[in-house]
N, C-alpha and C. Protein backbone atom coordinates (compact mmCIF):
# COMPACT_ATOMS: atom_id res chain seq x y z
N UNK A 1 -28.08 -8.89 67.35
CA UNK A 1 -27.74 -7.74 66.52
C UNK A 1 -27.59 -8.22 65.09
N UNK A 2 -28.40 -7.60 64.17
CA UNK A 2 -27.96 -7.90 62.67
C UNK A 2 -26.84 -6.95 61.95
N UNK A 3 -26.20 -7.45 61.72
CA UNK A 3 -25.30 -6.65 61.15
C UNK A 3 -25.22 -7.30 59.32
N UNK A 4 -24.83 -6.13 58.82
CA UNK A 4 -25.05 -6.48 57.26
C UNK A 4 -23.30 -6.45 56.83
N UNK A 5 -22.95 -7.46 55.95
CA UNK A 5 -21.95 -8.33 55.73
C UNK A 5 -21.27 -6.11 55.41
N UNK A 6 -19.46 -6.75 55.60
CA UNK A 6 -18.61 -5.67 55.67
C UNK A 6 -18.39 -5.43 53.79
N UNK A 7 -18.39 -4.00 53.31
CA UNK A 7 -18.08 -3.67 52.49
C UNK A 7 -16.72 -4.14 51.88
N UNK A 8 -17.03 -4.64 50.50
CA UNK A 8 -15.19 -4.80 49.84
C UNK A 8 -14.09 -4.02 50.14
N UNK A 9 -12.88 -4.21 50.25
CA UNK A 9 -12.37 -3.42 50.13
C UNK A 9 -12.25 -2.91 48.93
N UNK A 10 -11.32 -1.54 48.81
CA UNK A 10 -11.62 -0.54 47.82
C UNK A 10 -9.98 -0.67 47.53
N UNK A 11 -9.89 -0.89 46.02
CA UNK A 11 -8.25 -0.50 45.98
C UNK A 11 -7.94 0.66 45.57
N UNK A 12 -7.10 1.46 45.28
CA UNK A 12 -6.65 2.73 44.92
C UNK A 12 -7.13 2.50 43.28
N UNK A 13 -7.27 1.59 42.47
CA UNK A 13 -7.45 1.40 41.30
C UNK A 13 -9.00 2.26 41.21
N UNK A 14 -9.46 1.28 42.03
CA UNK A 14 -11.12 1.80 41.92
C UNK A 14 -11.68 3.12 43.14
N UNK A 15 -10.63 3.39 43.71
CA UNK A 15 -10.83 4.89 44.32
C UNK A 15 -10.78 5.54 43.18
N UNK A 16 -10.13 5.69 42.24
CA UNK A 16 -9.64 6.59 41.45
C UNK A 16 -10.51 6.46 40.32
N UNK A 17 -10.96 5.75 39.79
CA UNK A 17 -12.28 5.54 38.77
C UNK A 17 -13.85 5.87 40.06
N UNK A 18 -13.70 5.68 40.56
CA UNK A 18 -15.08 6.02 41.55
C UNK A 18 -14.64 7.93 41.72
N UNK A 19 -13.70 8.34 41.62
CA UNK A 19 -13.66 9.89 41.65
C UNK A 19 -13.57 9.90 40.81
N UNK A 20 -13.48 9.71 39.80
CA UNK A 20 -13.50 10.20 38.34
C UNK A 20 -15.23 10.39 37.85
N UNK A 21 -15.82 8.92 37.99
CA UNK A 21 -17.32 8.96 37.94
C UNK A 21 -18.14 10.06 38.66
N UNK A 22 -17.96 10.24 39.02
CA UNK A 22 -18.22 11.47 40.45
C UNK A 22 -17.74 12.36 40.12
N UNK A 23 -16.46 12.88 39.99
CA UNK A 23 -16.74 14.49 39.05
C UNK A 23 -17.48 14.35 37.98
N UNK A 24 -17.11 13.57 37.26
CA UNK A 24 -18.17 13.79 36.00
C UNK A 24 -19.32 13.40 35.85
N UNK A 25 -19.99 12.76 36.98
CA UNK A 25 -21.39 12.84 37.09
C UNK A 25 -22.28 14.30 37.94
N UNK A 26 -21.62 14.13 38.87
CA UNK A 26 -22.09 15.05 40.10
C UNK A 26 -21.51 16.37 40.03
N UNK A 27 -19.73 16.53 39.84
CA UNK A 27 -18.71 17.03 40.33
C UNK A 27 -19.22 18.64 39.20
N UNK A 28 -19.36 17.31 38.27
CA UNK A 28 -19.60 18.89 36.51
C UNK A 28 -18.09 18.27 35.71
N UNK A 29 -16.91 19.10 36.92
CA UNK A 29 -15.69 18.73 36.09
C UNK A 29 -14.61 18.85 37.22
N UNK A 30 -13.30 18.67 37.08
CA UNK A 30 -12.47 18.77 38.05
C UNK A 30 -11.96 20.31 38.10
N UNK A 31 -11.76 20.81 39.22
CA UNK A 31 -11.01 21.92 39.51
C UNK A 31 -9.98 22.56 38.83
N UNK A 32 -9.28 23.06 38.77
CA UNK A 32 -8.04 23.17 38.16
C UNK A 32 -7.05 22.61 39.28
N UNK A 33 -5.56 22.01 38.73
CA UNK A 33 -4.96 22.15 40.16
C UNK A 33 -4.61 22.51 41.03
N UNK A 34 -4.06 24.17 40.55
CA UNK A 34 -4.30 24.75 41.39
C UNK A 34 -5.46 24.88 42.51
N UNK A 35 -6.49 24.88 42.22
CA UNK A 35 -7.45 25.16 43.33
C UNK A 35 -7.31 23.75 44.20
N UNK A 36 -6.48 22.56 43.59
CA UNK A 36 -7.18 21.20 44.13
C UNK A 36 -6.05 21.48 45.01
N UNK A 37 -4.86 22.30 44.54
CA UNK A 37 -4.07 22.12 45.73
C UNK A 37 -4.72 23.01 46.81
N UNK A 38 -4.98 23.95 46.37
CA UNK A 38 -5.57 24.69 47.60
C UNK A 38 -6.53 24.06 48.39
N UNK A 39 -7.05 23.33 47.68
CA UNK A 39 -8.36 22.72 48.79
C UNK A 39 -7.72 21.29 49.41
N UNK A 40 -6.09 21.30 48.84
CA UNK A 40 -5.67 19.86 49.60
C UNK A 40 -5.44 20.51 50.97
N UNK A 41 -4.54 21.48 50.81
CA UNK A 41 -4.32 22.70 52.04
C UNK A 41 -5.02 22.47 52.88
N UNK A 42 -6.39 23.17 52.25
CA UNK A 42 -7.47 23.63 53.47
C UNK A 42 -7.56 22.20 54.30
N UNK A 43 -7.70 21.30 53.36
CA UNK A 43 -8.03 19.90 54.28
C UNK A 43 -7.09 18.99 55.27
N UNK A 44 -5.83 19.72 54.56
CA UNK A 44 -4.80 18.94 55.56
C UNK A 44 -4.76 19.96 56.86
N UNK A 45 -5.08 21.23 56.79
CA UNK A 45 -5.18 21.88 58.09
C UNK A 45 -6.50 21.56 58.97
N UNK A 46 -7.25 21.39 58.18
CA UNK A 46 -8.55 20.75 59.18
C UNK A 46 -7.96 19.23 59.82
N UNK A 47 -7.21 18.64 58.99
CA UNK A 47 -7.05 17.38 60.19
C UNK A 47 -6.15 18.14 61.36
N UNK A 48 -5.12 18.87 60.29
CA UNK A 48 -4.16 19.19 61.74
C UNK A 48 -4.89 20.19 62.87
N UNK A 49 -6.07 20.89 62.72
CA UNK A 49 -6.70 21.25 63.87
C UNK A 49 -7.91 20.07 64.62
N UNK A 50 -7.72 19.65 63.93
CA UNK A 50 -8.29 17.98 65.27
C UNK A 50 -7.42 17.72 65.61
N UNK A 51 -6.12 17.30 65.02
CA UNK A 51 -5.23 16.41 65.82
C UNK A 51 -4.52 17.36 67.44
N UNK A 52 -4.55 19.02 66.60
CA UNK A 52 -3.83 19.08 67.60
C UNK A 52 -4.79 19.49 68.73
N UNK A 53 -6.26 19.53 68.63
CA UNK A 53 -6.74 19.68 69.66
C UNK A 53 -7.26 18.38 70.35
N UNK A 54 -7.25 17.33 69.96
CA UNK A 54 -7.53 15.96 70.28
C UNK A 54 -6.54 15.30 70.85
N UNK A 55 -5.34 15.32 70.18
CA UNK A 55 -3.77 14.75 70.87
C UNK A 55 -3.19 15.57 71.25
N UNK A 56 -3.04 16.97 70.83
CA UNK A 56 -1.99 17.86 71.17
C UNK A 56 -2.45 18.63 72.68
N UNK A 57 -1.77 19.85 72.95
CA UNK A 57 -2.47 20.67 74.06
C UNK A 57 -3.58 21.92 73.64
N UNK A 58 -3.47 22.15 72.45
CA UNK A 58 -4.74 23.02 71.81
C UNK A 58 -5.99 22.41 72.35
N UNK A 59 -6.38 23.75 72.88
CA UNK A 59 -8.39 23.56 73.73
C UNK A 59 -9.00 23.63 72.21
N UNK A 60 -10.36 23.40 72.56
CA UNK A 60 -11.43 23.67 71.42
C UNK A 60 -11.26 25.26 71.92
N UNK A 61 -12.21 25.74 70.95
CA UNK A 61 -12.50 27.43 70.99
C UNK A 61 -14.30 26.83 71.09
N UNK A 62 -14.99 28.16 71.21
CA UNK A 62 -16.50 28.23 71.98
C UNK A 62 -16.72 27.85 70.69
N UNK A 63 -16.38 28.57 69.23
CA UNK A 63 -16.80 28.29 68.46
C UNK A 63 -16.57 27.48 67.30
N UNK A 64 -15.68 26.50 67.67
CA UNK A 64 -14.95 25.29 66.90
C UNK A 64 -16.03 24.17 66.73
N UNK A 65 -16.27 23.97 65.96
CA UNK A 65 -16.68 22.69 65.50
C UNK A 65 -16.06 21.01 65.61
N UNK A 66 -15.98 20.44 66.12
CA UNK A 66 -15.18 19.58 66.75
C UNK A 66 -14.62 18.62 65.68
N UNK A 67 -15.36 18.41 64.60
CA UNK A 67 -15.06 17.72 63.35
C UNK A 67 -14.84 16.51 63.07
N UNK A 68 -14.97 15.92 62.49
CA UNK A 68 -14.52 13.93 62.78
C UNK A 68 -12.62 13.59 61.81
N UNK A 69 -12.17 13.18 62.36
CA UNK A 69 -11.19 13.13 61.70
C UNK A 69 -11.22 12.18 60.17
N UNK A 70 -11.98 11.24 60.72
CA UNK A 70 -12.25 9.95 59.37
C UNK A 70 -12.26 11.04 58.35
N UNK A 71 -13.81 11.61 58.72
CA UNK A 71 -14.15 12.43 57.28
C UNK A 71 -12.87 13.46 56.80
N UNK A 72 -12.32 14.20 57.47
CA UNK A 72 -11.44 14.92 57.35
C UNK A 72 -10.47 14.12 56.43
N UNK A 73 -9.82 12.87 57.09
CA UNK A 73 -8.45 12.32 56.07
C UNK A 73 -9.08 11.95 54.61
N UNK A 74 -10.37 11.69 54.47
CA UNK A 74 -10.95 11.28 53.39
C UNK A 74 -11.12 12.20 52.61
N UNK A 75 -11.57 13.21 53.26
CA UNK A 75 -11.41 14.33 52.35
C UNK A 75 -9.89 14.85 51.47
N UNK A 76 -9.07 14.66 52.12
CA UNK A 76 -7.48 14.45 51.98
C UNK A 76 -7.35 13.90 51.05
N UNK A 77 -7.76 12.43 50.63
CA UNK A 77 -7.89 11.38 50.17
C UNK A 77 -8.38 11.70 48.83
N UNK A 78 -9.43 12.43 48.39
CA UNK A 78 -10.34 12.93 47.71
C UNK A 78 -9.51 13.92 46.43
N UNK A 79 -9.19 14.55 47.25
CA UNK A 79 -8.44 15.92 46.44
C UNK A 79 -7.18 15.39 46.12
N UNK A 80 -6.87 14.28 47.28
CA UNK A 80 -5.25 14.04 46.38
C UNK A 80 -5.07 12.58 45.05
N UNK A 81 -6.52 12.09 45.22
CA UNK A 81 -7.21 10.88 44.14
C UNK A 81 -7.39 11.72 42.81
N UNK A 82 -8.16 13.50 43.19
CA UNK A 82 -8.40 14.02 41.85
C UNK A 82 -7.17 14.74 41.30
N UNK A 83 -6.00 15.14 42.08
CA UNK A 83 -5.04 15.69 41.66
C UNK A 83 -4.04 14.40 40.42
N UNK A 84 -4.20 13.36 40.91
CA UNK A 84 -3.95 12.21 40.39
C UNK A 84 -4.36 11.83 39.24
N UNK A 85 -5.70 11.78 39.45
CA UNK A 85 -6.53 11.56 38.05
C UNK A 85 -5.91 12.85 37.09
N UNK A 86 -5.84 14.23 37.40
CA UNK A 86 -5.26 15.32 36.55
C UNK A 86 -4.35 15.45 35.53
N UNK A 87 -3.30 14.26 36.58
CA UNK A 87 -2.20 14.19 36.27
C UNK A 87 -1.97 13.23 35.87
N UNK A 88 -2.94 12.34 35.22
CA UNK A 88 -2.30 10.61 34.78
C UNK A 88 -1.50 9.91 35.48
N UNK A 89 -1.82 9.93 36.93
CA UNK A 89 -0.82 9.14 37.52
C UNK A 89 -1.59 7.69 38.00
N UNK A 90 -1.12 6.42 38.40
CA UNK A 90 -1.10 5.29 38.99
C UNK A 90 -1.21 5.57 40.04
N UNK A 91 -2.02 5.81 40.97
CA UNK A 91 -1.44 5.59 42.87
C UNK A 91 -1.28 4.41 43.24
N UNK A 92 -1.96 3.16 42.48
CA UNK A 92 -0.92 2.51 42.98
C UNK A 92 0.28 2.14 42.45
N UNK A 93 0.66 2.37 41.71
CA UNK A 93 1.54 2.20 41.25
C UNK A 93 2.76 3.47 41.62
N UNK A 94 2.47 4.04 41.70
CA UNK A 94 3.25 5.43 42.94
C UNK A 94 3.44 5.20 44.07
N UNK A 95 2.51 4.72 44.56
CA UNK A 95 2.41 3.89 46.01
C UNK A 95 3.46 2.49 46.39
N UNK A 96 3.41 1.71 45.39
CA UNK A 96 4.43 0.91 45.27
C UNK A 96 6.05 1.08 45.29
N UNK A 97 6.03 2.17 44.40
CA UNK A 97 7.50 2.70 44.11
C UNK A 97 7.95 3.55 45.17
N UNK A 98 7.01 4.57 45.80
CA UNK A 98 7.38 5.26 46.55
C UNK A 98 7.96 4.52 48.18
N UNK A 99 7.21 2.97 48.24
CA UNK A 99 7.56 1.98 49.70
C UNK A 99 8.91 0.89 48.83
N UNK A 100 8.86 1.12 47.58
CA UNK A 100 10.04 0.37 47.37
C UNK A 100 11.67 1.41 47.67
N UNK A 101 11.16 2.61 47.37
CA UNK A 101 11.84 3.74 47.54
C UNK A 101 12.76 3.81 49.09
N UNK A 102 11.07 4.35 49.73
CA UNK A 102 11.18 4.36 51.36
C UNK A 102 12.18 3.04 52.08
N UNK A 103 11.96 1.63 51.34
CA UNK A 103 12.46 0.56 52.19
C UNK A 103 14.14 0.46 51.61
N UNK A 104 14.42 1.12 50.54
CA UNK A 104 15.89 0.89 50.16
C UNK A 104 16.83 2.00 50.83
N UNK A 105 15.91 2.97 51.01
CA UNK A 105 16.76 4.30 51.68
C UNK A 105 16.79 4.57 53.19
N UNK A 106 15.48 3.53 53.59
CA UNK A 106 15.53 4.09 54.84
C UNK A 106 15.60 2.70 56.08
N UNK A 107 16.08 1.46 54.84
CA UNK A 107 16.16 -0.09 55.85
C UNK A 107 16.79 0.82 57.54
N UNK A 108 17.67 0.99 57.32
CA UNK A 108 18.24 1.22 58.61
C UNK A 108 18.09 2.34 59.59
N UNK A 109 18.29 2.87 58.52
CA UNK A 109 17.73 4.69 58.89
C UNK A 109 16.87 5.29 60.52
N UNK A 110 15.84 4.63 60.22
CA UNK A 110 15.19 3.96 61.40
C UNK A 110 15.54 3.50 62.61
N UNK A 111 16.19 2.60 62.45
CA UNK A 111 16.42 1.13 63.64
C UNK A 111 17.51 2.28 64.50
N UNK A 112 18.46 2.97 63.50
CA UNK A 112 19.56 3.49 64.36
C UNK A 112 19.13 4.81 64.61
N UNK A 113 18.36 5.84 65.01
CA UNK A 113 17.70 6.41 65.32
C UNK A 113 17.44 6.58 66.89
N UNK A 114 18.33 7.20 67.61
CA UNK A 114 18.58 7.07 69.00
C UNK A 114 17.11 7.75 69.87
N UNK A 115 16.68 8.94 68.77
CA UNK A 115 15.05 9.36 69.18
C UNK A 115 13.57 8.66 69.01
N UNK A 116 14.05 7.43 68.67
CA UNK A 116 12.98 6.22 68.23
C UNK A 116 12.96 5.61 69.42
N UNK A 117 13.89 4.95 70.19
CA UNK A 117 14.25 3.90 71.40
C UNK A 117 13.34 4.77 72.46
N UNK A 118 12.42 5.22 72.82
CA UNK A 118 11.93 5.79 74.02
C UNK A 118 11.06 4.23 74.46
């Protein structure tokens, strides 16, 4: 089997300049935010109708489309990279603060959590 060497990884630095290039090559221009929130919406309900028909007890319907989840969170990914770019923000650098955040408030939080131990 040939397989062709694995893609770099991608940091949030260059997610966020690779959507930027892309609206403004392809895109035209970015949304307003409003709409980006709306279309974060739409996309976070498309994962949550895979998940819950994939993990949860929700059947497919005759006429459901079964959908891939990858593409779905990426899409997620997408709208919440351009809401970012909108807004002059760092993700990673948001990303950082927000797990420096998470680990000071929630060291224990966790561990003692009697609905965690199953």
């Amino acid at each position: 089997m040939n397989r062709s060497p694995a893609p770099s990884a991608l940091t949030l630095r260059q997610a966020q300049d690779d959507v930027d290039r892309w609206i403004q090559t392809i895109g035209v221009r970015y949304f307003s935010e409003l709409t980006n929130l709306a279309q974060l919406v739409e996309e976070v309900g498309e994962v949550a109708r895979i998940l819950s028909r994939t993990r949860g007890e929700q059947s497919y319907k005759s006429t459901d489309e079964p959908g891939e989840l990858a593409d779905e969170l990426a899409d997620v990914l997408f709208v919440t990279i351009c809401l970012a770019n909108q807004s002059g923000i760092d993700l990673t650098e948001a990303l950082r603060a927000n797990l420096e955040k998470k680990t000071s408030r929630d060291k224990d939080r966790h561990r003692n959590n009697e609905k965690l131990r199953e």
